[in-house]
PDB file of N, CA and C in Angstrom:
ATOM      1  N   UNK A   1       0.852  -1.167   0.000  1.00  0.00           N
ATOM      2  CA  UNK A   1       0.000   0.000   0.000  1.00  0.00           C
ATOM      3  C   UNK A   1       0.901   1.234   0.000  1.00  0.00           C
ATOM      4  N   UNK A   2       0.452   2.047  -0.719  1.00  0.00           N
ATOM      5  CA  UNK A   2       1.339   3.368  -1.082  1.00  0.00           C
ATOM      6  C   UNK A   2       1.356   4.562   0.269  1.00  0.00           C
ATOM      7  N   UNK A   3       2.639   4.751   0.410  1.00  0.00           N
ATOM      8  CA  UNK A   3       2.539   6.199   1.507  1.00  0.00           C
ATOM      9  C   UNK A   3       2.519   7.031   1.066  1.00  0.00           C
ATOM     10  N   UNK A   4       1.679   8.243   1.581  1.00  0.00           N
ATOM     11  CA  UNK A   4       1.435   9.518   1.259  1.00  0.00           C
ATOM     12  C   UNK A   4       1.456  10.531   1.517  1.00  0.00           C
ATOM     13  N   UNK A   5       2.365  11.832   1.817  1.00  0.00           N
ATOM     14  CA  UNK A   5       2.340  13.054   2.540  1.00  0.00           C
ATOM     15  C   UNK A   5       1.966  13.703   1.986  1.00  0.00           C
ATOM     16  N   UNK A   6       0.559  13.960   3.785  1.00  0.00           N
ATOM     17  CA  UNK A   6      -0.156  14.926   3.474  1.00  0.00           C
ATOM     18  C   UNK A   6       0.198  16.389   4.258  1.00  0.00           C
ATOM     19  N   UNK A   7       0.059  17.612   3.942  1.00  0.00           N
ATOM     20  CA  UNK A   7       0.456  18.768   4.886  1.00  0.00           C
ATOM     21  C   UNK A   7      -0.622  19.373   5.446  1.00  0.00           C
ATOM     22  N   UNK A   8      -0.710  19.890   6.588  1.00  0.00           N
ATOM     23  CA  UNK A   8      -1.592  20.795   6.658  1.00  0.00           C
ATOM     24  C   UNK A   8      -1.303  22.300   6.312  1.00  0.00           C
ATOM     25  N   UNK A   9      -2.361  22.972   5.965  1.00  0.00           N
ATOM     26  CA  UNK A   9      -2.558  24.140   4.682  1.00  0.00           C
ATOM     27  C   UNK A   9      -2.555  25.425   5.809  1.00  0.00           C
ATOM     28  N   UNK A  10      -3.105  25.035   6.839  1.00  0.00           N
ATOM     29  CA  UNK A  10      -3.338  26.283   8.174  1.00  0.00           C
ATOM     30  C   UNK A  10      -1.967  26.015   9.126  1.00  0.00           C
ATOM     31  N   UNK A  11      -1.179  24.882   9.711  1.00  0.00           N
ATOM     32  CA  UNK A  11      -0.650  25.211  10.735  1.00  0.00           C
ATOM     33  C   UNK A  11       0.821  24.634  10.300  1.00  0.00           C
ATOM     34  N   UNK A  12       1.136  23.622   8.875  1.00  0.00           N
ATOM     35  CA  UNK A  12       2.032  23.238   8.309  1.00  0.00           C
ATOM     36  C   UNK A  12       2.053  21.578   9.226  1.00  0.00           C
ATOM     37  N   UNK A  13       1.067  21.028   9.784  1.00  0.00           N
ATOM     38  CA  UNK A  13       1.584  19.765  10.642  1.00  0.00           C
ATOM     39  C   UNK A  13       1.909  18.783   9.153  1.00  0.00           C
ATOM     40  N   UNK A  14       2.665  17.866   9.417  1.00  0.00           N
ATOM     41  CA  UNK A  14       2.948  16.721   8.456  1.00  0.00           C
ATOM     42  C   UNK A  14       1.866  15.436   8.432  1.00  0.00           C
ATOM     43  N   UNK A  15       1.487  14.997   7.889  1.00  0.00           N
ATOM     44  CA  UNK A  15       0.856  13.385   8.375  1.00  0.00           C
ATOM     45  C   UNK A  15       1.751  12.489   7.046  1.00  0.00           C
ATOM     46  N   UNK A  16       2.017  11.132   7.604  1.00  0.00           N
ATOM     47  CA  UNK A  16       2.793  10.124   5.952  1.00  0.00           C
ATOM     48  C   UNK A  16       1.659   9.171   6.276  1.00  0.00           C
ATOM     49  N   UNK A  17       0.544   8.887   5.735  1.00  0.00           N
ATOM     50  CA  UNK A  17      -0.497   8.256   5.522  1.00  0.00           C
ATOM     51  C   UNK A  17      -0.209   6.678   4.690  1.00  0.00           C
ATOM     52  N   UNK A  18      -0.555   5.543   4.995  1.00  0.00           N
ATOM     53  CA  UNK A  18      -0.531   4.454   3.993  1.00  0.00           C
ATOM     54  C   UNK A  18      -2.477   4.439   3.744  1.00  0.00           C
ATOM     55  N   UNK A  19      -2.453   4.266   2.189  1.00  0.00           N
ATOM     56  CA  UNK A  19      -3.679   4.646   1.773  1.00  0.00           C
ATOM     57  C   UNK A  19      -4.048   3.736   0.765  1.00  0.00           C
ATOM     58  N   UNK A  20      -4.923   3.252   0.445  1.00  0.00           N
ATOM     59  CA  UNK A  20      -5.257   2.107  -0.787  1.00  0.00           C
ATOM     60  C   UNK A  20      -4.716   3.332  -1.874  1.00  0.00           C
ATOM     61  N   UNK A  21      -4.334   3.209  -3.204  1.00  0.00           N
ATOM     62  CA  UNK A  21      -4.361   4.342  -4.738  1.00  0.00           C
ATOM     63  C   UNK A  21      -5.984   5.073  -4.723  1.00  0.00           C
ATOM     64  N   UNK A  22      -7.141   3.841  -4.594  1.00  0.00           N
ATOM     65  CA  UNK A  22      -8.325   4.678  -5.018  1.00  0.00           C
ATOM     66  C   UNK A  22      -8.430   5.745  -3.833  1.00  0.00           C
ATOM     67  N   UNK A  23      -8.438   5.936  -2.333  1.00  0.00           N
ATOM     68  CA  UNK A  23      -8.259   6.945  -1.491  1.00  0.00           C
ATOM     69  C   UNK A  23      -7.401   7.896  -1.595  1.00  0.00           C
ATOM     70  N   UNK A  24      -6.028   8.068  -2.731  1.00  0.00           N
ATOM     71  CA  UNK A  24      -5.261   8.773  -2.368  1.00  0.00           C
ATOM     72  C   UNK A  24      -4.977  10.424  -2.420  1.00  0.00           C
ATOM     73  N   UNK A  25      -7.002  10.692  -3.020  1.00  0.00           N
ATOM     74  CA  UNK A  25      -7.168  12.332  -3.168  1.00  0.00           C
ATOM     75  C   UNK A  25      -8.744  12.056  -2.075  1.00  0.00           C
ATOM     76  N   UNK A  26      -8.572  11.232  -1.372  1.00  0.00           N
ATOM     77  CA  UNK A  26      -9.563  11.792  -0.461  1.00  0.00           C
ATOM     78  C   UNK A  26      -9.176  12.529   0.731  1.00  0.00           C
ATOM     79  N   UNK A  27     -10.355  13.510   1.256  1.00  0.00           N
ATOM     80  CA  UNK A  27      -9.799  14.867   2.109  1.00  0.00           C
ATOM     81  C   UNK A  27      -9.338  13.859   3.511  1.00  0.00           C
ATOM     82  N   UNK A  28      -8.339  14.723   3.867  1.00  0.00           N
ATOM     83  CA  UNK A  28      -7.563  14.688   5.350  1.00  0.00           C
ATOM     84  C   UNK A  28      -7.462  15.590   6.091  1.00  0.00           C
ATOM     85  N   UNK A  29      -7.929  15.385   7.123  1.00  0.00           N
ATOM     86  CA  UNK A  29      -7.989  16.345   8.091  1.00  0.00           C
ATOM     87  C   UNK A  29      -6.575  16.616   9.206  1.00  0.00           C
ATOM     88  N   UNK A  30      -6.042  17.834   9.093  1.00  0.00           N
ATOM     89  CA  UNK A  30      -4.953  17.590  10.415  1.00  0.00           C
ATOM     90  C   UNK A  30      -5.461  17.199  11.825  1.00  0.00           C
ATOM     91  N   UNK A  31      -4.797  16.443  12.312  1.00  0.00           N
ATOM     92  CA  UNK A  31      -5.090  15.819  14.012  1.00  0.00           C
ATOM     93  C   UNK A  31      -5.418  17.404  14.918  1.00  0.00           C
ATOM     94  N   UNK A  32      -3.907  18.427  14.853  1.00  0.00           N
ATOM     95  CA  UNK A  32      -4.277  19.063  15.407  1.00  0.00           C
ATOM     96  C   UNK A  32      -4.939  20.297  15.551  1.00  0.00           C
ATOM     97  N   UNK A  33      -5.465  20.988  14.283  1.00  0.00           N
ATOM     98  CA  UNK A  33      -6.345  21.764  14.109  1.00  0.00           C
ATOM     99  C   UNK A  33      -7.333  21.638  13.141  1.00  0.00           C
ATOM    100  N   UNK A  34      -7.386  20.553  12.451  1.00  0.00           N
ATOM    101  CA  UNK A  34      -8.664  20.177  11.613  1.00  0.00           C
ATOM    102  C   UNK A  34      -8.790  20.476  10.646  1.00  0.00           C
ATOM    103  N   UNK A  35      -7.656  21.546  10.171  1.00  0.00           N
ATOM    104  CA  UNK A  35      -7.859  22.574   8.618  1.00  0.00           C
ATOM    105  C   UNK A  35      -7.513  20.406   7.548  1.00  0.00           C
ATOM    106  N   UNK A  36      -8.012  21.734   6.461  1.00  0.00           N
ATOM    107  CA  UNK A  36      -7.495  20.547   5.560  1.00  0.00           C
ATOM    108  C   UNK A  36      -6.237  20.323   5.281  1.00  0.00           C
ATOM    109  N   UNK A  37      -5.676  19.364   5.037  1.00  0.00           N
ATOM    110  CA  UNK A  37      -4.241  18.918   4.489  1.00  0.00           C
ATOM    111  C   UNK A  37      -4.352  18.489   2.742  1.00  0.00           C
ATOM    112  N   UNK A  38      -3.163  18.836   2.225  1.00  0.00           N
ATOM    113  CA  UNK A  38      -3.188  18.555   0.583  1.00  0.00           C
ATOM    114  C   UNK A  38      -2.001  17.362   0.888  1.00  0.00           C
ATOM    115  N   UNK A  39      -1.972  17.113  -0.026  1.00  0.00           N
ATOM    116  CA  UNK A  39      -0.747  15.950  -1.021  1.00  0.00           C
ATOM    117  C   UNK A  39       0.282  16.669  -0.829  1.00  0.00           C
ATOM    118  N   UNK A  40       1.387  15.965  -0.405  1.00  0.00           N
ATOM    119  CA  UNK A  40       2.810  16.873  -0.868  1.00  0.00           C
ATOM    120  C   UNK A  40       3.936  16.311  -1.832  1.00  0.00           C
ATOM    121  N   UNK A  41       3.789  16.627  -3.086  1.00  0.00           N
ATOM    122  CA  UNK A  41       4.171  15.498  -4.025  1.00  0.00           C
ATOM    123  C   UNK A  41       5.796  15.596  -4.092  1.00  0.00           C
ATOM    124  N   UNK A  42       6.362  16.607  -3.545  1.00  0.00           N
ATOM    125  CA  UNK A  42       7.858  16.926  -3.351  1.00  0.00           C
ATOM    126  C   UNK A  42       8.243  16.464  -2.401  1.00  0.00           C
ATOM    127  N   UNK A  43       7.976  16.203  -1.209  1.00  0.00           N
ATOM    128  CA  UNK A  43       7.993  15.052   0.355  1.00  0.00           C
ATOM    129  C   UNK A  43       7.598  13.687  -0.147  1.00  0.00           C
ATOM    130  N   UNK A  44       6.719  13.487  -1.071  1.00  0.00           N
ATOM    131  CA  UNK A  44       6.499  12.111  -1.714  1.00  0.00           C
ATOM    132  C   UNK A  44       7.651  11.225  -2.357  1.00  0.00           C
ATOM    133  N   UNK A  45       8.217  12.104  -3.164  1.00  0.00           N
ATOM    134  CA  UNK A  45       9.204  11.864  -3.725  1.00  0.00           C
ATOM    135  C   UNK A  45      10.152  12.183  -3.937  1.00  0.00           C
ATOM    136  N   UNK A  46      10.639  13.234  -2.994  1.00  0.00           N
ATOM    137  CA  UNK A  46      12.033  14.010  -3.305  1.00  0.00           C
ATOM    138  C   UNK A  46      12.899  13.424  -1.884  1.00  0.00           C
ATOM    139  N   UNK A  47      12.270  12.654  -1.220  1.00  0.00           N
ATOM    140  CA  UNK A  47      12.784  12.453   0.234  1.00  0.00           C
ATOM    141  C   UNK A  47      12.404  11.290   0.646  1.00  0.00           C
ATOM    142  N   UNK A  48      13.852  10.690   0.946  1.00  0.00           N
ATOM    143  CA  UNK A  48      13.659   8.956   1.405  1.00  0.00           C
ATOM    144  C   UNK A  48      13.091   9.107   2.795  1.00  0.00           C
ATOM    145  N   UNK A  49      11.955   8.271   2.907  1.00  0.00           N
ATOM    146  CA  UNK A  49      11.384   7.917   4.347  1.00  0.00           C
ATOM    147  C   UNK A  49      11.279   6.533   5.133  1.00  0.00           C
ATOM    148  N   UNK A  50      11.521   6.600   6.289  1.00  0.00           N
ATOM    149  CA  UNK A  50      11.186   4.865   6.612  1.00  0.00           C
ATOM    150  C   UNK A  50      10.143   5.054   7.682  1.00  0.00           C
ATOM    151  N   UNK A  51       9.627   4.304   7.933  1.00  0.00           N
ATOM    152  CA  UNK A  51       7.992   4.102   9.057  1.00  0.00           C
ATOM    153  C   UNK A  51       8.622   4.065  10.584  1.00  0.00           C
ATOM    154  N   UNK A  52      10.012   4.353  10.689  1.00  0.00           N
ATOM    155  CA  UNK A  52      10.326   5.267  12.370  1.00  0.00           C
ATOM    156  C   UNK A  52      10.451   6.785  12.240  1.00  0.00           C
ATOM    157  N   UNK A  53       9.897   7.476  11.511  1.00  0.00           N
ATOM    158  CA  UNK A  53      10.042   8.877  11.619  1.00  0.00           C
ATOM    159  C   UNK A  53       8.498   9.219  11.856  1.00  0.00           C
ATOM    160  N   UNK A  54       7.905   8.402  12.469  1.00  0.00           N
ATOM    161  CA  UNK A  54       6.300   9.200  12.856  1.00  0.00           C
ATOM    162  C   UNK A  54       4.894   8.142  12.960  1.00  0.00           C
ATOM    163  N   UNK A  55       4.315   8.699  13.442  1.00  0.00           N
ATOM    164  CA  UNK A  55       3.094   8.157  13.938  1.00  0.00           C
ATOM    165  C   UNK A  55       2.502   6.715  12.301  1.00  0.00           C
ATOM    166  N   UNK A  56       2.501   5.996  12.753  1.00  0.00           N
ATOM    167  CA  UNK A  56       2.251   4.766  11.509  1.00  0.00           C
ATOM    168  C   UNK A  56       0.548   4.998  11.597  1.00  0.00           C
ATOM    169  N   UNK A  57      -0.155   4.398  10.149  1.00  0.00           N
ATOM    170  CA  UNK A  57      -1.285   4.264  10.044  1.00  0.00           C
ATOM    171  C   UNK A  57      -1.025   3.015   8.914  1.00  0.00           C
ATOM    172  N   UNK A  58      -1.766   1.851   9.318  1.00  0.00           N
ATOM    173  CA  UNK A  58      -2.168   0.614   8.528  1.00  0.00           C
ATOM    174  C   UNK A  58      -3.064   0.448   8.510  1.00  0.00           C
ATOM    175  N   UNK A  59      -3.813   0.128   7.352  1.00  0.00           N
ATOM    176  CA  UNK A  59      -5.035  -0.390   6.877  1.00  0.00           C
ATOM    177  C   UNK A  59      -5.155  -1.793   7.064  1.00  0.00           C
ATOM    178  N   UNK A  60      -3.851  -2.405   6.234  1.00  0.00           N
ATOM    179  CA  UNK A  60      -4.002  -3.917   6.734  1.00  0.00           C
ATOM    180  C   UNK A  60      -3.856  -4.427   7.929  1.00  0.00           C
ATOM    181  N   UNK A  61      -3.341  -3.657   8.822  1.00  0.00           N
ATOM    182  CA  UNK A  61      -3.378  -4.625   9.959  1.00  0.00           C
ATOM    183  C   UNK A  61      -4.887  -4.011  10.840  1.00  0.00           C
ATOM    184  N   UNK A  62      -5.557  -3.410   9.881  1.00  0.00           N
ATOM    185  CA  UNK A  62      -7.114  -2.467  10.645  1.00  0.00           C
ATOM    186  C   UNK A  62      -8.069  -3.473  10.833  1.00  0.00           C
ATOM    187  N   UNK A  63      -9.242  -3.094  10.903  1.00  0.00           N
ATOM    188  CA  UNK A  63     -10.401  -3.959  11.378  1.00  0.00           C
ATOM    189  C   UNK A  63     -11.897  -3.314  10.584  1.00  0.00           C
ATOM    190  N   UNK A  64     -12.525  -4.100  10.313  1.00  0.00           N
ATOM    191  CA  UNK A  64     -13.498  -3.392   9.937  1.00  0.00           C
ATOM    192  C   UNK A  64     -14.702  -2.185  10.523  1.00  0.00           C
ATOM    193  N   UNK A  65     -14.987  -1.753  10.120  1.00  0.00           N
ATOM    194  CA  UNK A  65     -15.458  -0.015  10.769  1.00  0.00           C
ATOM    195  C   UNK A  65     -16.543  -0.290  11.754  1.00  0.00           C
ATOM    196  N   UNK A  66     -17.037  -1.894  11.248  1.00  0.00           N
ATOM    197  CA  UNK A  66     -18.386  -2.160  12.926  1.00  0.00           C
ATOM    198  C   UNK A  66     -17.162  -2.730  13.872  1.00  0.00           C
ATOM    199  N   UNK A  67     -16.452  -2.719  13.919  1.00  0.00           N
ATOM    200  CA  UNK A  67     -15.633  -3.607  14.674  1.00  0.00           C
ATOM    201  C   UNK A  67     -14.388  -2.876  15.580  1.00  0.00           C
ATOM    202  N   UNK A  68     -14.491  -1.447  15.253  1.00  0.00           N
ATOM    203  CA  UNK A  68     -13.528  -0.595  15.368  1.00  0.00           C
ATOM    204  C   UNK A  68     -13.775  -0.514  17.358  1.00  0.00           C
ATOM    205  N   UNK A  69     -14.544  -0.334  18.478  1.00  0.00           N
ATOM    206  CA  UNK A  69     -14.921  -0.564  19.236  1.00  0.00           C
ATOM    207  C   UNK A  69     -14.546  -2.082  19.996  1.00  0.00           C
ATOM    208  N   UNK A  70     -14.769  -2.977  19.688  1.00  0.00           N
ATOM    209  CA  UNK A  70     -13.514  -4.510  19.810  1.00  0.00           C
ATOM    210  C   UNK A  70     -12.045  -4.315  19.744  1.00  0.00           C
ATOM    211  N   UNK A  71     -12.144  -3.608  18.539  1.00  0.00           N
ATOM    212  CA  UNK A  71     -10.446  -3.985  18.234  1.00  0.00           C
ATOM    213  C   UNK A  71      -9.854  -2.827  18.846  1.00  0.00           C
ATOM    214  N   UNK A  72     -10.602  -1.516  19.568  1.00  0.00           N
ATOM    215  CA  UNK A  72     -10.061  -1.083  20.441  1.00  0.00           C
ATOM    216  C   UNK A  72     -10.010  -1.504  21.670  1.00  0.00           C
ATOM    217  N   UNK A  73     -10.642  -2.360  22.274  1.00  0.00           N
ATOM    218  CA  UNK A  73     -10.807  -3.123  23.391  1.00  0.00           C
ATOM    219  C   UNK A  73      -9.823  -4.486  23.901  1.00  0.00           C
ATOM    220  N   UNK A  74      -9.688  -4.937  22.610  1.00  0.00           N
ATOM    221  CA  UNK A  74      -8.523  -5.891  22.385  1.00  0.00           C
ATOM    222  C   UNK A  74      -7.059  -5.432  22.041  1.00  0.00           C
ATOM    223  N   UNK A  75      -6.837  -4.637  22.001  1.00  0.00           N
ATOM    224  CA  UNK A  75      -5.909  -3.369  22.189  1.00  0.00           C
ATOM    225  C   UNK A  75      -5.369  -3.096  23.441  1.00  0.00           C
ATOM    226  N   UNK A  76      -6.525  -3.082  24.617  1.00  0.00           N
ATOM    227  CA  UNK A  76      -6.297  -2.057  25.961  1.00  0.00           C
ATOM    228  C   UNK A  76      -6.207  -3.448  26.279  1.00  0.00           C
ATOM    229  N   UNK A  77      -6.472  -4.534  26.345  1.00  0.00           N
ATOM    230  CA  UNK A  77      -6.800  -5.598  27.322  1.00  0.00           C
ATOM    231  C   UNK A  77      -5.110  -6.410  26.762  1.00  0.00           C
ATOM    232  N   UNK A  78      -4.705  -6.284  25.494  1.00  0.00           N
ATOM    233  CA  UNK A  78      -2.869  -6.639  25.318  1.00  0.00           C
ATOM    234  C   UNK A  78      -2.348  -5.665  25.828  1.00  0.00           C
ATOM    235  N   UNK A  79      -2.281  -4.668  26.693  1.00  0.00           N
ATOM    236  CA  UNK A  79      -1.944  -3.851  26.974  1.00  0.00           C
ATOM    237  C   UNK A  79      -1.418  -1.952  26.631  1.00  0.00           C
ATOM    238  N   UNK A  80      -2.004  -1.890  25.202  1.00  0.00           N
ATOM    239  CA  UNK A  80      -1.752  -1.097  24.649  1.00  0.00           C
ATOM    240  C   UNK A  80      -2.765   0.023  25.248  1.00  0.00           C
ATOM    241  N   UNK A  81      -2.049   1.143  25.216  1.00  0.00           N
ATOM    242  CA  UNK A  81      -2.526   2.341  25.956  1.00  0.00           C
ATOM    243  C   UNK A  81      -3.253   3.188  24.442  1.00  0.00           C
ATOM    244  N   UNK A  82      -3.951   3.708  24.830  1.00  0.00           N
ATOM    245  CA  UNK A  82      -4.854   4.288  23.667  1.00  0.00           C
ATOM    246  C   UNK A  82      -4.516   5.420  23.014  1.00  0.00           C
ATOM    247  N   UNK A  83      -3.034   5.776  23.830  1.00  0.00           N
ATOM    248  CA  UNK A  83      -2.210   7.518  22.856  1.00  0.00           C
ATOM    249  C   UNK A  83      -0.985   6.673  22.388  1.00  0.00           C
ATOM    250  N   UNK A  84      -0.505   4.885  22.284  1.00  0.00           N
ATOM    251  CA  UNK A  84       0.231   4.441  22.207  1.00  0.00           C
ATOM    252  C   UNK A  84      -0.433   3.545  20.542  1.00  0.00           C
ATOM    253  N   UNK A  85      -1.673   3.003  20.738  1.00  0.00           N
ATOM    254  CA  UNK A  85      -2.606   2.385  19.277  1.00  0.00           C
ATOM    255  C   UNK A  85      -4.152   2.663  19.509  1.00  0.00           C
ATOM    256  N   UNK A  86      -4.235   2.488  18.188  1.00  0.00           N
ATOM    257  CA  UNK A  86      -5.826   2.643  18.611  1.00  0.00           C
ATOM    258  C   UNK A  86      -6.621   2.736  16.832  1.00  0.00           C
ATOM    259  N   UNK A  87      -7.606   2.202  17.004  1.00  0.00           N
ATOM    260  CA  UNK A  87      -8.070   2.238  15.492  1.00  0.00           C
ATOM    261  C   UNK A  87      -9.306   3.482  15.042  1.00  0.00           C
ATOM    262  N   UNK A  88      -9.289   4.050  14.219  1.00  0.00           N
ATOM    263  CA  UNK A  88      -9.929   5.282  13.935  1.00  0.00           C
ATOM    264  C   UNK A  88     -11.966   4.868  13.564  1.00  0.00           C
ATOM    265  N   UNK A  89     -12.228   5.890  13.475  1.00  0.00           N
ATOM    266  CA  UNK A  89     -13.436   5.211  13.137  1.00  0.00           C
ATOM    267  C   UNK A  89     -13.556   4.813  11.558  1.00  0.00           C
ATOM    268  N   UNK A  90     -12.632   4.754  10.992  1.00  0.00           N
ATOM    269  CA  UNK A  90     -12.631   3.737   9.833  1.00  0.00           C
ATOM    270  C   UNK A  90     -12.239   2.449   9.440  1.00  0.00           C
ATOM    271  N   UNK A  91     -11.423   2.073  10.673  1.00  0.00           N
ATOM    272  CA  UNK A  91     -11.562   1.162  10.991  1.00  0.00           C
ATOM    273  C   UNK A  91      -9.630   0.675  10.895  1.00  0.00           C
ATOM    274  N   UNK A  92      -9.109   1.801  10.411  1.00  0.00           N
ATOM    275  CA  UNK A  92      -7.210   1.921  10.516  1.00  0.00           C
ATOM    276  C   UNK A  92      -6.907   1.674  11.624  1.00  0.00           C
ATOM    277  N   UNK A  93      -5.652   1.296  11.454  1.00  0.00           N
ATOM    278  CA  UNK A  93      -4.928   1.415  12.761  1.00  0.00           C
ATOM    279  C   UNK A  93      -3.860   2.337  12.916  1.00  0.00           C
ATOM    280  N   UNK A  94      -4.113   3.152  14.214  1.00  0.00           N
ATOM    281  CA  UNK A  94      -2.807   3.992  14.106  1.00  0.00           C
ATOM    282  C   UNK A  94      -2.353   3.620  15.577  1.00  0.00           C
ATOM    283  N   UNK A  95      -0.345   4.201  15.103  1.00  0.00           N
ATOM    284  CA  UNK A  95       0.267   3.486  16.117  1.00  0.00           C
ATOM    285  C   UNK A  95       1.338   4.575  16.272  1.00  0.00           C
ATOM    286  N   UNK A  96       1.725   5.105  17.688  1.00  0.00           N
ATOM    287  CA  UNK A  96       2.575   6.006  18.296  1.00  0.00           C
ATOM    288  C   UNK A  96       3.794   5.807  17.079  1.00  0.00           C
ATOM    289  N   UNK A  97       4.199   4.893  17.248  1.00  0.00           N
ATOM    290  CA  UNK A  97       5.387   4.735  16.340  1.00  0.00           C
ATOM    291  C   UNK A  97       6.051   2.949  15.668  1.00  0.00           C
ATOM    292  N   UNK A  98       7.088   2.862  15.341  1.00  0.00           N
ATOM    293  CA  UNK A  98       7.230   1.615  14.578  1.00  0.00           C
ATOM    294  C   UNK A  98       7.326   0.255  15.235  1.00  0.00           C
ATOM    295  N   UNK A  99       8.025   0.609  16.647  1.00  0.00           N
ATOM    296  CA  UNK A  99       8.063  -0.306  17.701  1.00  0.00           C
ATOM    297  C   UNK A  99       6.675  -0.429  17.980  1.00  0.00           C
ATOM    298  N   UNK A 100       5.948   0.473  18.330  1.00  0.00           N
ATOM    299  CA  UNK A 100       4.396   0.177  18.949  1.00  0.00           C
ATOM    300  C   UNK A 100       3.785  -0.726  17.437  1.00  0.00           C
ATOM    301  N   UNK A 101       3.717  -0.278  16.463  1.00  0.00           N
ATOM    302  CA  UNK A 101       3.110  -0.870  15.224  1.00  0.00           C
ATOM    303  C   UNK A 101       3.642  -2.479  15.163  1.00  0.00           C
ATOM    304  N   UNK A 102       5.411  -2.642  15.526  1.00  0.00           N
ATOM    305  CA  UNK A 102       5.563  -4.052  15.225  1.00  0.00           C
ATOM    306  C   UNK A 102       5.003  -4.978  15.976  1.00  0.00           C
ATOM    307  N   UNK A 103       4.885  -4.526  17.685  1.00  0.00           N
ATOM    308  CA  UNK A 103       4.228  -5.045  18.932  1.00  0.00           C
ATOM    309  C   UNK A 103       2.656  -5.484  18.691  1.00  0.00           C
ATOM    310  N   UNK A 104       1.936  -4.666  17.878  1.00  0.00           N
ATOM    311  CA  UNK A 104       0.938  -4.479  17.581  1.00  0.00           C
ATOM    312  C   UNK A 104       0.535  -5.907  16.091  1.00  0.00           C
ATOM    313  N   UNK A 105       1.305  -5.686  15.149  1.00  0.00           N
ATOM    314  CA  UNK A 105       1.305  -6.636  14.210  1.00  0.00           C
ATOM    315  C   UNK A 105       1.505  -8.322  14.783  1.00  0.00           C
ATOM    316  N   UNK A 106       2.821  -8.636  15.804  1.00  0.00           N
ATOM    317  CA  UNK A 106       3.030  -9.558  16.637  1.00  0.00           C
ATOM    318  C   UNK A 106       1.386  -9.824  17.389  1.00  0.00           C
ATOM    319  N   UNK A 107       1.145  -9.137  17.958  1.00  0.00           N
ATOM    320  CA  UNK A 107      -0.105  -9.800  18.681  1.00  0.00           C
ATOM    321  C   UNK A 107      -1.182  -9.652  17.700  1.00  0.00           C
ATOM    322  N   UNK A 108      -1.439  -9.314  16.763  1.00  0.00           N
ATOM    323  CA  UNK A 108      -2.947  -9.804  15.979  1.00  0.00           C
ATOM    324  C   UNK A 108      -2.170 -11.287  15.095  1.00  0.00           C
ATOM    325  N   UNK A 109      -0.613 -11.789  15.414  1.00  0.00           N
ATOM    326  CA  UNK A 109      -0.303 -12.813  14.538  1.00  0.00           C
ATOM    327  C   UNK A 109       0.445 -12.365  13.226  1.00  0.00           C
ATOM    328  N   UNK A 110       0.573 -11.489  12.898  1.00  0.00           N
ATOM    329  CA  UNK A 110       1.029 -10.747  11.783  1.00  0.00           C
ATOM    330  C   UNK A 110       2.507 -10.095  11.804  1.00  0.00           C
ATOM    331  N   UNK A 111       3.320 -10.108  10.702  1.00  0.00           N
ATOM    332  CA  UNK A 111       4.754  -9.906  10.748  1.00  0.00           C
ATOM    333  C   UNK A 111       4.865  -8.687   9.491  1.00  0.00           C
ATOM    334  N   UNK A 112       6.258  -8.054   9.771  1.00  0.00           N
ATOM    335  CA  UNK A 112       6.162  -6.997   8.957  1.00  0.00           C
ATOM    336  C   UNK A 112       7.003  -7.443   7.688  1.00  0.00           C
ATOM    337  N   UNK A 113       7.015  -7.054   6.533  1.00  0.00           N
ATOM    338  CA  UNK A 113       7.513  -7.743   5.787  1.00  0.00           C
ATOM    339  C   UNK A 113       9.299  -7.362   5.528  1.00  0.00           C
ATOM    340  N   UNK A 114       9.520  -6.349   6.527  1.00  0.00           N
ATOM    341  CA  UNK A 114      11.053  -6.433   6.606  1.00  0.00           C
ATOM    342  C   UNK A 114      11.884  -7.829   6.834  1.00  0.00           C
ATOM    343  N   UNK A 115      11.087  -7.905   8.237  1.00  0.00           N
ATOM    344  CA  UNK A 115      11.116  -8.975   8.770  1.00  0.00           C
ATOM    345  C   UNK A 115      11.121 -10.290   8.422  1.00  0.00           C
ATOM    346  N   UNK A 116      10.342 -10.572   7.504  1.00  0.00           N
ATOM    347  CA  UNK A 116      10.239 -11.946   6.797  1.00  0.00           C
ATOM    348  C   UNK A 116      11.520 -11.823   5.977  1.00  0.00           C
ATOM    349  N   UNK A 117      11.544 -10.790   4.902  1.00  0.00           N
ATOM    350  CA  UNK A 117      13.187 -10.502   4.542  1.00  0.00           C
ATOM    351  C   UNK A 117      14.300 -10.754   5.090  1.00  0.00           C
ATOM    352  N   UNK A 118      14.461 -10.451   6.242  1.00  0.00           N
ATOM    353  CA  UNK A 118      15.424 -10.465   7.097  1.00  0.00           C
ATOM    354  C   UNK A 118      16.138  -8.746   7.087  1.00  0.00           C
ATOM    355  N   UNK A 119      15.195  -7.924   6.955  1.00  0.00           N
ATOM    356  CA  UNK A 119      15.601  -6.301   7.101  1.00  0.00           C
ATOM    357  C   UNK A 119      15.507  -6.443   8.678  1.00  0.00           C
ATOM    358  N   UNK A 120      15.483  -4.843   8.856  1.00  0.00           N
ATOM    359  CA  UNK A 120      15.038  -4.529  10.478  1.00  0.00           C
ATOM    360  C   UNK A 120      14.156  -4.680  10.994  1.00  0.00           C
ATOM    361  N   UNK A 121      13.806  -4.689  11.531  1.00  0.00           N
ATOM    362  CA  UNK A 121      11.742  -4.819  12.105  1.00  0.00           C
ATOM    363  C   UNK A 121      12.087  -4.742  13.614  1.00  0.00           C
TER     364      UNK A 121
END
């Protein structure tokens, strides 16, 4: 699934989004003031990124959107703190950072594909 930086237009916050292609001009909202965020197609591609420089969002390791309420529950009860993972009401998962995301992949059973490589994870 493709990553995507988005900016915000009012306060400059960053978000690097993983997004199916057909979502990848749907609106985003910044976390911390709500303005809209655009595409940043020069951060897209002018600048190598890896998934420890910021807050992760996975779709695949998400849950479906009736289910988002469980899989936050099954979350707090493995011990994950809710500013640490937590799934949106679409049913994503977002995760403090790459360690919290791999911890997170490990307990639903799931591995990152560095890992199966034999990269970092």
């Amino acid at each position: 699934m493709p990553l995507y930086v988005f900016v915000c237009e009012r306060c400059g916050g960053r978000q690097d989004l993983f997004r199916p292609v057909a979502e990848r001009n749907d609106e985003v909202l910044c976390p911390s003031c709500g303005s809209r965020c655009s595409r940043d197609l020069g951060l897209e591609f002018g600048e190598p990124r890896n998934a420890s420089s910021g807050e992760i969002v996975s779709v695949n390791a998400g849950v479906g959107v009736t289910q988002v309420r469980g899989g936050n529950a099954d979350l707090q009860r493995a011990g994950f703190a809710p500013h640490e993972a937590s799934y949106d009401g679409r049913g994503s998962l977002h995760c403090r950072d790459r360690q919290t995301y791999l911890r997170v992949l490990h307990h639903k059973g799931l591995h990152n594909k560095d890992e199966i490589r034999g990269g970092r994870g």
